[in-house]
Protein backbone atom coordinates (compact mmCIF):
# COMPACT_ATOMS: atom_id res chain seq x y z
CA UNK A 1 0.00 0.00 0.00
CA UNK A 2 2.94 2.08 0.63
CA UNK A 3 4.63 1.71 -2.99
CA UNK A 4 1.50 3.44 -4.86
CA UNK A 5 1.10 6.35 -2.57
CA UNK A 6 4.89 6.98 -3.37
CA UNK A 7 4.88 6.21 -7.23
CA UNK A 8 1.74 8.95 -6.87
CA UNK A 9 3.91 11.33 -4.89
CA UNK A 10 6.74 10.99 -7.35
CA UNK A 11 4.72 11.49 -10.41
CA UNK A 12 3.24 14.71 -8.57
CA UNK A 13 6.47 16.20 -8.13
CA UNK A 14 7.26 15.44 -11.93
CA UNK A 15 4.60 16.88 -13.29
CA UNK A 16 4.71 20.34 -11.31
CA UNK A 17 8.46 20.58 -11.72
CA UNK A 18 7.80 19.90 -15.43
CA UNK A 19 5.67 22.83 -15.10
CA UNK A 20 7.50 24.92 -13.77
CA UNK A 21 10.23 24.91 -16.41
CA UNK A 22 11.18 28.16 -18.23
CA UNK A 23 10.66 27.52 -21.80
CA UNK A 24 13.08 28.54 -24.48
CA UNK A 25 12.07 32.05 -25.15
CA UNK A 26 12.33 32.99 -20.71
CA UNK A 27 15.82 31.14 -21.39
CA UNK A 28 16.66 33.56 -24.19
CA UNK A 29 15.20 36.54 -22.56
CA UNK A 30 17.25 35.91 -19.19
CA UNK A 31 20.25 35.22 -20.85
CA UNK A 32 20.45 38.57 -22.55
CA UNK A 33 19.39 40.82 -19.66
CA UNK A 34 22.42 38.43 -17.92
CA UNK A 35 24.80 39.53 -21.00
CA UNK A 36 23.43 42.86 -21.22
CA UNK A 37 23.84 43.36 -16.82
CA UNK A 38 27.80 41.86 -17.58
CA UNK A 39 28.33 44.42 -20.60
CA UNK A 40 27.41 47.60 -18.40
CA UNK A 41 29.11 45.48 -15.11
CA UNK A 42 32.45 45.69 -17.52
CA UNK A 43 32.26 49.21 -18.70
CA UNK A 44 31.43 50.52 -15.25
CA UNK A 45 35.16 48.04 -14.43
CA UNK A 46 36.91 49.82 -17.31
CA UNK A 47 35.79 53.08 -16.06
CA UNK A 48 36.90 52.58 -12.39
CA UNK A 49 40.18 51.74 -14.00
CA UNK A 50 40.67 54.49 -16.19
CA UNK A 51 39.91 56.73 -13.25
CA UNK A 52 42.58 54.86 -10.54
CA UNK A 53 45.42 54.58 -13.49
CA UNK A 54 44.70 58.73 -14.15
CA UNK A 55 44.93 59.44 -10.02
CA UNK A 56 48.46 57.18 -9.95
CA UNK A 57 49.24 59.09 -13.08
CA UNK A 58 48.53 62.54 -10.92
CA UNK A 59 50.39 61.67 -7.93
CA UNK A 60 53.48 59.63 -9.22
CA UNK A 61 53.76 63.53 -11.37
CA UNK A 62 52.77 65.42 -8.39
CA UNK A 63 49.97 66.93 -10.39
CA UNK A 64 47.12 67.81 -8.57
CA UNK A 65 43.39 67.75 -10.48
CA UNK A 66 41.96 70.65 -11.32
């Protein structure tokens, strides 16, 4: 009596997680807002960069920013 109560369960779960699956377009969609998030994640990286090598630049001269 035990065994069908559990087959039950386990074809429950199967069908609701089956259900729950993204389908291909919610795959496509969150893989370009991921791309898009890295893109601005890198720029925002390159800018932080820029700014630290110009303030070394400054202050291995002994320039001061105007």
């Amino acid at each position: 009596m035990n065994k069908p109560l559990t087959y039950a369960l386990l074809l429950a779960t199967a069908l609701g997680l089956a259900a729950c699956e993204k389908t291909p377009e919610d795959k496509m969609e969150s893989a370009k807002e991921s791309v898009s998030e890295a893109m601005e994640n890198l720029g925002n990286a390159a800018e932080e960069t820029g700014e630290a090598i110009e303030q070394k630049t400054n202050e291995a001269l002994g320039n001061e920013p105007t």
